[in-house]
C-alpha atoms as a PDB file:
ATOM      1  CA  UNK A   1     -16.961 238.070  24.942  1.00  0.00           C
ATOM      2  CA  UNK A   2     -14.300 235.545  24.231  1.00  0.00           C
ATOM      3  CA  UNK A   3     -16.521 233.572  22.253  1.00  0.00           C
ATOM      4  CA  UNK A   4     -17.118 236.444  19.677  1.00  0.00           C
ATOM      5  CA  UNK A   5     -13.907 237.494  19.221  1.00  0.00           C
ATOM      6  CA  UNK A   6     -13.182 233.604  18.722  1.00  0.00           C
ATOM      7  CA  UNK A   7     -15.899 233.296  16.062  1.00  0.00           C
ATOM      8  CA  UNK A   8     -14.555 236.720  14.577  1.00  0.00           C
ATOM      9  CA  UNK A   9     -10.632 235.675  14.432  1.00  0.00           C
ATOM     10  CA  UNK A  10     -11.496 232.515  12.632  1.00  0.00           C
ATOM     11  CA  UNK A  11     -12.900 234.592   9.758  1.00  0.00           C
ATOM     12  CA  UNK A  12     -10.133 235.257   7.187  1.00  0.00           C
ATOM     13  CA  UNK A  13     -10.859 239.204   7.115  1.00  0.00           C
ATOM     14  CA  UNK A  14     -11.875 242.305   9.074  1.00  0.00           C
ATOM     15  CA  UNK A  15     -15.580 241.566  10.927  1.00  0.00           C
ATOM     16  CA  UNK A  16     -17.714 244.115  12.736  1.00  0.00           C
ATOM     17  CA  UNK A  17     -20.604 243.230  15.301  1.00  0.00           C
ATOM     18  CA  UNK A  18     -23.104 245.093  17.130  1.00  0.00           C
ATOM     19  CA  UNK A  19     -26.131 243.732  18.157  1.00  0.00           C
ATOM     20  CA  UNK A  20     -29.157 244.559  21.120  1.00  0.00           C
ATOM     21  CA  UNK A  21     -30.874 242.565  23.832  1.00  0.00           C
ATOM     22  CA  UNK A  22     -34.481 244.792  22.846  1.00  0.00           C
ATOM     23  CA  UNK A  23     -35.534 243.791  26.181  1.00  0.00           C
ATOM     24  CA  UNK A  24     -32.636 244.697  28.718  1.00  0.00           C
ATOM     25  CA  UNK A  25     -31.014 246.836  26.092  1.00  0.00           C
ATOM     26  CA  UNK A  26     -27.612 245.193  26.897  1.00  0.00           C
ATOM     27  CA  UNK A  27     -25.050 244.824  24.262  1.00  0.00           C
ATOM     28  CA  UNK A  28     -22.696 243.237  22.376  1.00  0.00           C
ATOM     29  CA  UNK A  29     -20.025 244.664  20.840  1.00  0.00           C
ATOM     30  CA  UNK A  30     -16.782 243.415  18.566  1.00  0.00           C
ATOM     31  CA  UNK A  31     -14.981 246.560  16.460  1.00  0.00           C
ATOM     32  CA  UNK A  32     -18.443 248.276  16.596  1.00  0.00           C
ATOM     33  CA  UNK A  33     -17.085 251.307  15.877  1.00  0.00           C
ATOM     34  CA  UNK A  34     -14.513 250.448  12.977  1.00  0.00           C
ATOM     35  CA  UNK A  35     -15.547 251.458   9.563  1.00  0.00           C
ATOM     36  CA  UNK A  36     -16.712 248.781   6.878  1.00  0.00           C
ATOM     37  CA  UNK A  37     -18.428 248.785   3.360  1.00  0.00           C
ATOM     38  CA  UNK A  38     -22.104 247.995   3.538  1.00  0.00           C
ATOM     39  CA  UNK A  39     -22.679 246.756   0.034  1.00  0.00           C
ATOM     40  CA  UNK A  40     -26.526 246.620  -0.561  1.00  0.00           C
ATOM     41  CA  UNK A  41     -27.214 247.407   3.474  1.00  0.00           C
ATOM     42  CA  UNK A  42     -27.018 250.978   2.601  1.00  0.00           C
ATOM     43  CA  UNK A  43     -30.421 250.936   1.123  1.00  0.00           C
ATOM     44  CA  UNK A  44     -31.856 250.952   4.756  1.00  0.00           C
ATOM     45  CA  UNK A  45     -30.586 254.634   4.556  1.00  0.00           C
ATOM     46  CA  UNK A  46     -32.161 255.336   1.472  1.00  0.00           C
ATOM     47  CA  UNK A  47     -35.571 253.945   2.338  1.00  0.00           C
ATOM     48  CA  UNK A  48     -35.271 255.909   5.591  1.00  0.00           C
ATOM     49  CA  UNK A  49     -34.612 259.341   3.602  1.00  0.00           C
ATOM     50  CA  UNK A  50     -37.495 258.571   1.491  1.00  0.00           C
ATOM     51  CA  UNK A  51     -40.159 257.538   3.854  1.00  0.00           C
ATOM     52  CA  UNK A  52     -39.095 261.084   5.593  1.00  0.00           C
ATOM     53  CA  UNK A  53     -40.259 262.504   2.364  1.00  0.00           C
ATOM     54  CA  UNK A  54     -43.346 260.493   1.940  1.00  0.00           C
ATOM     55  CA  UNK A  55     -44.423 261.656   5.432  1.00  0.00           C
ATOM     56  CA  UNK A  56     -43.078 265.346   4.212  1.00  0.00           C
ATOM     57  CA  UNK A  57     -45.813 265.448   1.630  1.00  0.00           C
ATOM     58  CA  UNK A  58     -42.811 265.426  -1.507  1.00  0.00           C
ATOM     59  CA  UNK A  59     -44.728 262.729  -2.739  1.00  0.00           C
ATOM     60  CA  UNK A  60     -46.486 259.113  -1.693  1.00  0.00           C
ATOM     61  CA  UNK A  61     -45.838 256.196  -1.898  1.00  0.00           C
ATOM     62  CA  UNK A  62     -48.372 255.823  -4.767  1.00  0.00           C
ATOM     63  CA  UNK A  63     -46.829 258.159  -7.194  1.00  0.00           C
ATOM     64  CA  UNK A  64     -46.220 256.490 -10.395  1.00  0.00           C
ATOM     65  CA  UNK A  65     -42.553 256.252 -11.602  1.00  0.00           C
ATOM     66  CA  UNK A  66     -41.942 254.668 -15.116  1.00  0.00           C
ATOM     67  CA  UNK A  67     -38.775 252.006 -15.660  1.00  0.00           C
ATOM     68  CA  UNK A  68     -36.599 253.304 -18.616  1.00  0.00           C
ATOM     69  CA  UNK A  69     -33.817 251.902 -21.012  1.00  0.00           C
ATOM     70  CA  UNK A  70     -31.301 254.292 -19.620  1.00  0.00           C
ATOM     71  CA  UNK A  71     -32.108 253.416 -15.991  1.00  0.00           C
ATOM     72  CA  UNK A  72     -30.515 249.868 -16.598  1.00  0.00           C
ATOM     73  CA  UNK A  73     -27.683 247.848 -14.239  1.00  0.00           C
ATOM     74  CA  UNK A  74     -27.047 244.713 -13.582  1.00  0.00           C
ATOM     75  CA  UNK A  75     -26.429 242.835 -10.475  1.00  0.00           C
ATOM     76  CA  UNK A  76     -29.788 241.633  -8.146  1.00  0.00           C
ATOM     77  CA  UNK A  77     -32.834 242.549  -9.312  1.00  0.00           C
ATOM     78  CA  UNK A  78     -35.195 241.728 -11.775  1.00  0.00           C
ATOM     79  CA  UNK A  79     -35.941 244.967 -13.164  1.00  0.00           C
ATOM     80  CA  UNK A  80     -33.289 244.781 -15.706  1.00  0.00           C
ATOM     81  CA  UNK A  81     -34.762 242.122 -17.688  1.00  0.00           C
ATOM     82  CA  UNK A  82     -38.515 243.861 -17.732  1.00  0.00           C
ATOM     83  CA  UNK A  83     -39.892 245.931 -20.803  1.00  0.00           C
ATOM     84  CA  UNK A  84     -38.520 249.569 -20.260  1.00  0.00           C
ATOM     85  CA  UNK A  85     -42.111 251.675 -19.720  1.00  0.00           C
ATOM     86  CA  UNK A  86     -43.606 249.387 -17.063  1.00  0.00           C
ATOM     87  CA  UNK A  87     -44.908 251.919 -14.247  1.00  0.00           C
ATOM     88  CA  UNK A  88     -45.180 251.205 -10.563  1.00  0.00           C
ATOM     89  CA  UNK A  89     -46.293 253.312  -7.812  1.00  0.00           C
ATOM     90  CA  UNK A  90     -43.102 254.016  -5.679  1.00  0.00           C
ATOM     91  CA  UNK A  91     -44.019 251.772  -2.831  1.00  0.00           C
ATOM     92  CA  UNK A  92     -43.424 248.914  -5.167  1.00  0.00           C
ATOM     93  CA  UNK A  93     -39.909 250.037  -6.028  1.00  0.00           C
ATOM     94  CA  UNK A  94     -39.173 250.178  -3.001  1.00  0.00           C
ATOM     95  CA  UNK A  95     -40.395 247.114  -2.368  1.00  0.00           C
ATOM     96  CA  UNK A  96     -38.055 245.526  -4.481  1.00  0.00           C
ATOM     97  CA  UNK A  97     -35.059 247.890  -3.626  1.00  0.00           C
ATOM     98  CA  UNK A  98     -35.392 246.013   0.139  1.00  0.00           C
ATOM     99  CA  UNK A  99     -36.850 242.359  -0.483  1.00  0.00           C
ATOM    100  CA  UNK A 100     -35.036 241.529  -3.228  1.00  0.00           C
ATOM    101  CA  UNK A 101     -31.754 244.008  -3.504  1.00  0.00           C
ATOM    102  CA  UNK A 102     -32.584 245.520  -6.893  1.00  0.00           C
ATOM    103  CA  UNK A 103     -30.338 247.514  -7.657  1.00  0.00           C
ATOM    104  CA  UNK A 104     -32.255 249.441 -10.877  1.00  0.00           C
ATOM    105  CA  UNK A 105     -34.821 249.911  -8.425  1.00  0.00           C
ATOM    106  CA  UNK A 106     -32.358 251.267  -5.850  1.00  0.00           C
ATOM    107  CA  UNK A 107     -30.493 254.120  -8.234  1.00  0.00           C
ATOM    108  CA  UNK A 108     -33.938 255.435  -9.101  1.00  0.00           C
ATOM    109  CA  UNK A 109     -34.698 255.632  -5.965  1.00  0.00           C
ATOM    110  CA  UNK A 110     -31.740 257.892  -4.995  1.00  0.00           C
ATOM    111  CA  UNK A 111     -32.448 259.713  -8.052  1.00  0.00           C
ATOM    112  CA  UNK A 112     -36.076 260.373  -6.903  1.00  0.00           C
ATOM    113  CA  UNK A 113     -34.853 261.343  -2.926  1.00  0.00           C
ATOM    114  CA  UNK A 114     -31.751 262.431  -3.942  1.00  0.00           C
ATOM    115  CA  UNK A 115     -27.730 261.838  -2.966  1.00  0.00           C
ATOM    116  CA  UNK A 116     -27.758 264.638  -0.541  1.00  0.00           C
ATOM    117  CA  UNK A 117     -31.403 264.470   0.671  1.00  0.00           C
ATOM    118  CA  UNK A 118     -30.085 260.712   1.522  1.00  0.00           C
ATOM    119  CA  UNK A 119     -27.098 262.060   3.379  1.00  0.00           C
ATOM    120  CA  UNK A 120     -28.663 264.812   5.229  1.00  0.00           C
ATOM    121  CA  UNK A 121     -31.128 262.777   6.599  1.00  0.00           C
ATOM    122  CA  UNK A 122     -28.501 260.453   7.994  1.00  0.00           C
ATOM    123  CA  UNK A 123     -26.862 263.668   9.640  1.00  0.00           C
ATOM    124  CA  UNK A 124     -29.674 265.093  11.171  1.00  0.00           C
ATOM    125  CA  UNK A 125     -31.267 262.042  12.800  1.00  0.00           C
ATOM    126  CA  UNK A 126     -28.060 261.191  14.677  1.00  0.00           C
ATOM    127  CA  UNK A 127     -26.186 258.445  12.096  1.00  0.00           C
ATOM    128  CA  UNK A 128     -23.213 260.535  10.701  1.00  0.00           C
ATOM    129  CA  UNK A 129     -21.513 257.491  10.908  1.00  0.00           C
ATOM    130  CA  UNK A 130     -23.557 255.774   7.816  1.00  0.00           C
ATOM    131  CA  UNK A 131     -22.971 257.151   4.479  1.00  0.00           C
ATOM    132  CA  UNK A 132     -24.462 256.823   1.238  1.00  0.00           C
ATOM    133  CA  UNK A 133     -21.573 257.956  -1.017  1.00  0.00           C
ATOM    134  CA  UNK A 134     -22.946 257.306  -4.588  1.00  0.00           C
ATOM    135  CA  UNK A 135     -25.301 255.403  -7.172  1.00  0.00           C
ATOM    136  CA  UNK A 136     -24.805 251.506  -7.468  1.00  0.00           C
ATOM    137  CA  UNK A 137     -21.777 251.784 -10.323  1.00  0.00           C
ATOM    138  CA  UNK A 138     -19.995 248.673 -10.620  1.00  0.00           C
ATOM    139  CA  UNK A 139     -17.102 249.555 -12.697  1.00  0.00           C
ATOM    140  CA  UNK A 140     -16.501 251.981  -9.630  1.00  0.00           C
ATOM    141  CA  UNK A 141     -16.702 249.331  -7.266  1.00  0.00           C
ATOM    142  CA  UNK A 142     -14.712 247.315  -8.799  1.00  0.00           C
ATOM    143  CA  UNK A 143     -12.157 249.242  -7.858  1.00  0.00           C
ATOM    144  CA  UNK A 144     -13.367 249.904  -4.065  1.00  0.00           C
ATOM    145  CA  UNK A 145     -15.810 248.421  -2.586  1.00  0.00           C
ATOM    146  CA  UNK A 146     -16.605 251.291  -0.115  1.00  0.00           C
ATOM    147  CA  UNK A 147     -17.390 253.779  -2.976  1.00  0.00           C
ATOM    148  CA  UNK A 148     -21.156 252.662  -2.676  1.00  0.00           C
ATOM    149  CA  UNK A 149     -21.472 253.392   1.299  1.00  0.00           C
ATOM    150  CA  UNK A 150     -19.920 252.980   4.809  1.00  0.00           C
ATOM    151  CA  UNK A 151     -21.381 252.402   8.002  1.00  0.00           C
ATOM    152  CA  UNK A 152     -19.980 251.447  11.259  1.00  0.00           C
ATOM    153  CA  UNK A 153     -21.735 247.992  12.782  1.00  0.00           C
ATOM    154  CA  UNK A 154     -23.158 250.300  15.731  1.00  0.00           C
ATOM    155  CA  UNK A 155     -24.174 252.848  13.304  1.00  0.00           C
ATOM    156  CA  UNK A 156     -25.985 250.752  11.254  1.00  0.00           C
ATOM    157  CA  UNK A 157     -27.578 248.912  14.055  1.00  0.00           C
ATOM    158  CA  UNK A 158     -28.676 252.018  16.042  1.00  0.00           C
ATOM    159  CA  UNK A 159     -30.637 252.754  12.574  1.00  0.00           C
ATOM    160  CA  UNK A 160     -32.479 248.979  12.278  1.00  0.00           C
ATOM    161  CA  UNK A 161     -33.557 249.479  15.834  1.00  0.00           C
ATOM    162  CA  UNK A 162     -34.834 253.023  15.680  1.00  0.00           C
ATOM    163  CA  UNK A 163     -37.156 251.590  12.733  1.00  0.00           C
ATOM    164  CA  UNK A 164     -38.152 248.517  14.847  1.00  0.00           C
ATOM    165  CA  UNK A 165     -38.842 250.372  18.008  1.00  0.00           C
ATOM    166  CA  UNK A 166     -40.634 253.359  15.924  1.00  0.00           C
ATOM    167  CA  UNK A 167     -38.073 255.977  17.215  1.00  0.00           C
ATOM    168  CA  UNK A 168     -37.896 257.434  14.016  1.00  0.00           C
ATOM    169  CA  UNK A 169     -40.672 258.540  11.657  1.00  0.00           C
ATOM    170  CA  UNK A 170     -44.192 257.611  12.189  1.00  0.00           C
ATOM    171  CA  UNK A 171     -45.192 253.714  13.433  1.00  0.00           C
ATOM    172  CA  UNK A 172     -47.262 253.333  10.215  1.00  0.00           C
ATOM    173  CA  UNK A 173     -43.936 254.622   8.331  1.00  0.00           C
ATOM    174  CA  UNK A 174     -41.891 252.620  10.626  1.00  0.00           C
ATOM    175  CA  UNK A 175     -44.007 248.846  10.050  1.00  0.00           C
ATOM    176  CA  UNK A 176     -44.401 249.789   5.909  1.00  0.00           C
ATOM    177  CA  UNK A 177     -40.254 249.623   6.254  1.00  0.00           C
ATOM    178  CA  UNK A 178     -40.081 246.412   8.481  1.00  0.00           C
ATOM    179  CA  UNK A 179     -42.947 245.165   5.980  1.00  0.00           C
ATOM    180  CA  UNK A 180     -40.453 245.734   2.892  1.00  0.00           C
ATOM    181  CA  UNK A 181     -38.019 244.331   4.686  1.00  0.00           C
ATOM    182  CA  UNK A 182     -39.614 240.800   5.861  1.00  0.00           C
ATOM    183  CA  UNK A 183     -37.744 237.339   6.092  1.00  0.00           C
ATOM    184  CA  UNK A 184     -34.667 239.251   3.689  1.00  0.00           C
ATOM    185  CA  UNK A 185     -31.859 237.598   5.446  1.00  0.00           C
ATOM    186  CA  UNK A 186     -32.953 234.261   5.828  1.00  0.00           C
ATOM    187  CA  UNK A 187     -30.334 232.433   4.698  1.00  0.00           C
ATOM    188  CA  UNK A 188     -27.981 234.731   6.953  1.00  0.00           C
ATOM    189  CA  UNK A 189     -28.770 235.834  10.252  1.00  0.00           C
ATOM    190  CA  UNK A 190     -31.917 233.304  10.079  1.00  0.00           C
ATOM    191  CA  UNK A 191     -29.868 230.568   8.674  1.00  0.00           C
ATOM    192  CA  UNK A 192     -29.609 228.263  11.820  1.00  0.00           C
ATOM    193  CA  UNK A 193     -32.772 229.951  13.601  1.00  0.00           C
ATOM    194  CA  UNK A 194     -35.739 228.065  13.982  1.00  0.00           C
ATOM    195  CA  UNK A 195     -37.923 229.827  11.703  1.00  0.00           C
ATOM    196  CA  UNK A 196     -40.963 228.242   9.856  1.00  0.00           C
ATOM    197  CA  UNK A 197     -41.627 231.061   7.011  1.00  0.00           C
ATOM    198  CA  UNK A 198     -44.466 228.918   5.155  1.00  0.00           C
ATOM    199  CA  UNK A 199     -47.398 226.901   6.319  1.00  0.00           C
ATOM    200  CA  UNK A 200     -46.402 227.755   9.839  1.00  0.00           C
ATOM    201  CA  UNK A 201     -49.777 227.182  12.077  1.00  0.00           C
ATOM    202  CA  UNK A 202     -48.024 228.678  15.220  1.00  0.00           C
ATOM    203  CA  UNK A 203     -50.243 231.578  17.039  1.00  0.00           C
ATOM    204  CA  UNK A 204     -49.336 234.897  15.802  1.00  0.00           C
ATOM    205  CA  UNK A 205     -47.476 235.950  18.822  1.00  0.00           C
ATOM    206  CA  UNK A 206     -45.272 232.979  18.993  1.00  0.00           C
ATOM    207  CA  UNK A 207     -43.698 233.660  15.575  1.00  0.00           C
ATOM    208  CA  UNK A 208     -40.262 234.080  15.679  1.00  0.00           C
ATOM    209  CA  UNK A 209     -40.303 237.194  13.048  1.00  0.00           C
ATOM    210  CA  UNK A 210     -37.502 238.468  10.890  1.00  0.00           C
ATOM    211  CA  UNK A 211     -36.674 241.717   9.555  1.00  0.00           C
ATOM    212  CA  UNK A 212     -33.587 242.673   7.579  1.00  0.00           C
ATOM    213  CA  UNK A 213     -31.142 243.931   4.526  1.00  0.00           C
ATOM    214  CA  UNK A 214     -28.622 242.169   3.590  1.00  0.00           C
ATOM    215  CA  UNK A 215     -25.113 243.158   1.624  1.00  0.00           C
ATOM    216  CA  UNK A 216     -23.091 241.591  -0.764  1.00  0.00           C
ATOM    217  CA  UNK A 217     -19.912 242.655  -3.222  1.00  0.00           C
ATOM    218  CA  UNK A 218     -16.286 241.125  -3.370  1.00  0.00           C
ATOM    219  CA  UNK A 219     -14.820 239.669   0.273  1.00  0.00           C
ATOM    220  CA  UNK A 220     -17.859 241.691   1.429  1.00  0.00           C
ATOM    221  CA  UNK A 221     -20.638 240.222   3.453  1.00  0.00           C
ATOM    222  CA  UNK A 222     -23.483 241.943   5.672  1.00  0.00           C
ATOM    223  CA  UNK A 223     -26.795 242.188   7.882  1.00  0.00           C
ATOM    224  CA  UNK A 224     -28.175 244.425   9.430  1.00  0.00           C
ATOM    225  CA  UNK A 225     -31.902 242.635  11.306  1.00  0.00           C
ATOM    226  CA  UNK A 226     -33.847 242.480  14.051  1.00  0.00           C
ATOM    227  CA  UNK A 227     -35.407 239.132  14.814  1.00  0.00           C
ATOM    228  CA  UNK A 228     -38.542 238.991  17.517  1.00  0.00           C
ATOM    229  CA  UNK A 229     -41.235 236.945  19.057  1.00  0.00           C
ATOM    230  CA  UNK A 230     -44.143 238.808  19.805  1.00  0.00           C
ATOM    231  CA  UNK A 231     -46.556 241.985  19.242  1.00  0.00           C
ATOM    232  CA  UNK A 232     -47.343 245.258  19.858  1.00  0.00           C
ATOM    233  CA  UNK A 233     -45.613 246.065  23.461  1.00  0.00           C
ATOM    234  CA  UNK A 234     -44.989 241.968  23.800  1.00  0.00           C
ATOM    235  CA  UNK A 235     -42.114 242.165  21.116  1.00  0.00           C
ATOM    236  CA  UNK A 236     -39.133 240.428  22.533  1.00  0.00           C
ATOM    237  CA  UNK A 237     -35.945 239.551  20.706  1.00  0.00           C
ATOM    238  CA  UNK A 238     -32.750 241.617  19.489  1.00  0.00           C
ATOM    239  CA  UNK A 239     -31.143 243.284  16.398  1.00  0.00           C
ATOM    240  CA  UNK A 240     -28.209 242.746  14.940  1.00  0.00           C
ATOM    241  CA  UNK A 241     -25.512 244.015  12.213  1.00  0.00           C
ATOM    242  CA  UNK A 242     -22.659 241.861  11.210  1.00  0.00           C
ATOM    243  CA  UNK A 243     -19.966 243.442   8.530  1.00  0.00           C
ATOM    244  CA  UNK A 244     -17.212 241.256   6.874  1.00  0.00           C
ATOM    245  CA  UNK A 245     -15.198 242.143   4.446  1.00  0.00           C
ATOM    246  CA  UNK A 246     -11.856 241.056   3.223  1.00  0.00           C
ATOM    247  CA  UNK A 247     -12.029 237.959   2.379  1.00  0.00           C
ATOM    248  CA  UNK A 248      -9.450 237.099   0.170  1.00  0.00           C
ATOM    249  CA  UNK A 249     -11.453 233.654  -1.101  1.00  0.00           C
ATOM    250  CA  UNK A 250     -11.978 233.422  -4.571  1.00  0.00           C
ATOM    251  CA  UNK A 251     -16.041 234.978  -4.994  1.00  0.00           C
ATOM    252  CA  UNK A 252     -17.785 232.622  -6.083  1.00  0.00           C
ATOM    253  CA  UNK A 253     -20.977 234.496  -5.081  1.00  0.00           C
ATOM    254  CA  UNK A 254     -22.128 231.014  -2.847  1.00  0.00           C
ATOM    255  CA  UNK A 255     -24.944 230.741  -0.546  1.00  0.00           C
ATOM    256  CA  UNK A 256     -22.590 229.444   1.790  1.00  0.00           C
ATOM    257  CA  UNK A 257     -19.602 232.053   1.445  1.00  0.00           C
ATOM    258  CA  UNK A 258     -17.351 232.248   4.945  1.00  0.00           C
ATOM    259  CA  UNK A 259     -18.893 235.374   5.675  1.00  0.00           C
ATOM    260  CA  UNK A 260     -22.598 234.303   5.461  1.00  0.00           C
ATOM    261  CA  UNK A 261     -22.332 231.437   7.317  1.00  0.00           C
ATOM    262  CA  UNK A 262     -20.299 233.676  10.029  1.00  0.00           C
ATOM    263  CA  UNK A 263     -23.549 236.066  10.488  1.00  0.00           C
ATOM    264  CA  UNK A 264     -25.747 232.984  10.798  1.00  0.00           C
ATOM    265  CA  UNK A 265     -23.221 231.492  13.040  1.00  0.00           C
ATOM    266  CA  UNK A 266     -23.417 234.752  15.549  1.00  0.00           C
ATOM    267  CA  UNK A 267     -26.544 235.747  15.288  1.00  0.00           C
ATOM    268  CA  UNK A 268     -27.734 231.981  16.441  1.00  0.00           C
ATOM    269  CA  UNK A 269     -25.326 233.033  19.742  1.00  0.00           C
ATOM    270  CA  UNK A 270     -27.048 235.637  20.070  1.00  0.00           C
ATOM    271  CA  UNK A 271     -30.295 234.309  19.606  1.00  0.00           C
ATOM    272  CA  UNK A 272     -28.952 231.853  22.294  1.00  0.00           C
ATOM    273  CA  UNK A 273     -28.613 234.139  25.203  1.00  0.00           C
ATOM    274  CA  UNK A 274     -31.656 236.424  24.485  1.00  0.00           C
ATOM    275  CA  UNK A 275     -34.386 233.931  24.400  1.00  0.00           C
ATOM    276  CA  UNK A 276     -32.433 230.692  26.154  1.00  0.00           C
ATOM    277  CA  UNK A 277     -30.364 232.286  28.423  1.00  0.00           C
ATOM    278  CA  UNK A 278     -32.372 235.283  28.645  1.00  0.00           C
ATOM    279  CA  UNK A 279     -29.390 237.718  28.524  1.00  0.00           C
ATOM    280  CA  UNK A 280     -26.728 238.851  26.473  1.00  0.00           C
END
């Protein structure tokens, strides 16, 4: 695909791409299979691990878990600035670990499934190449970035489609996930899409849906989605995972960083050939 790897040169970095006609199950592939930091992606894994354990019986997703002062982090979130002793039922933290990246939310998390639970679960259901290699520490990450997890773009994308396409878990466990994750990514693989997210009076299964967790730390920039028209069997569409990092920029944290506007540049592509030109 000269036009990827013309898209993907431009980029002042190392970029990843795998993404999934859902219908003809083509694909398209640019240094799938290289190794790149996910940044707040890897919560996808973590939600995964726990929903195994929800549908284990280790607990539900209305067990109560309280927020504490020694819990606290900064970064995304807004969990850090509420009153230590607020209690939510564990479907809200997660909730908030996938919708808005908090990251509080996301360390008690792992503390509640566990590191290894989290890992195992990657190994067993057939992505040993995603890892989840510790809690959110930033003082570790700011010396390397991929101290917080690695995925490959395939890997990463194989695991957003199995939840999409209910291969893994149950489909109520399966929909709860896409649920948590709904619209996150708008401003990257969504950003040139023609979405309308509020007031939007088109029939249910004309929608053009969105589904998605996104990644951000230094030079680092990442999706993993699936976008869709469509329900039940009538879904049509395709998932993608872009990974950037690298960028040797100045962060300035901007909505419109090189590598954001890169995903929404390639995911509009694709969206281009899967419901224009019907095709990858």
């Amino acid at each position: 695909m000269d036009w990827l790897a013309e898209m993907c040169e431009a980029f002042d970095g190392r970029v990843g791409v795998s993404a999934l006609n859902l219908q003809t199950s083509e694909q398209l592939l640019y240094h799938a299979d290289e190794v790149f930091p996910t940044a707040s992606a890897i919560k996808l894994a973590v939600l995964a691990a726990m929903m195994q354990q929800v549908e284990d019986g280790l607990f539900s997703l209305e067990t109560p878990l309280m927020l504490r002062r020694a819990d606290q982090i900064s970064g995304s979130g807004l969990l850090q600035f509420l009153t230590p002793g607020v209690v939510m039922p564990l479907r809200d933290w997660a909730f908030l670990m996938m919708n808005i990246s908090d990251n509080l939310a996301t360390n008690v998390l792992i503390d509640q499934v566990g590191l290894a639970a989290v890992q195992n679960w990657l190994a067993e259901n057939g992505y040993p190449d995603v890892q989840l290699h510790r809690k959110i520490d930033f003082g570790v990450l700011a010396q390397d970035i991929t101290q917080l997890g690695t995925a490959t773009p395939a890997g990463l994308n194989r695991l957003m489609t199995a939840v999409f396409r209910h291969e893994i878990l149950t489909p109520t466990a399966c929909n709860e996930m896409l649920r948590m994750m709904d619209k996150v990514g708008s401003e990257r693989v969504g950003r040139y899409l023609p979405f309308a997210f509020y007031g939007d009076e088109t029939p249910e299964e004309e929608k053009l849906r969105l589904a998605g967790k996104t990644g951000s730390l230094k030079g680092c920039r990442v999706q993993t989605a699936v976008v869709w028209r469509g329900v039940g069997e009538n879904r049509r569409g395709f998932s993608i995972t872009v990974m950037a990092d690298g960028d040797p920029a100045p962060e300035l944290w901007s909505a419109d960083a090189a590598g954001v506007l890169l995903i929404g540049r390639i995911a509009r592509a694709v969206y281009d050939r899967v419901f224009i030109a019907d095709r990858l």
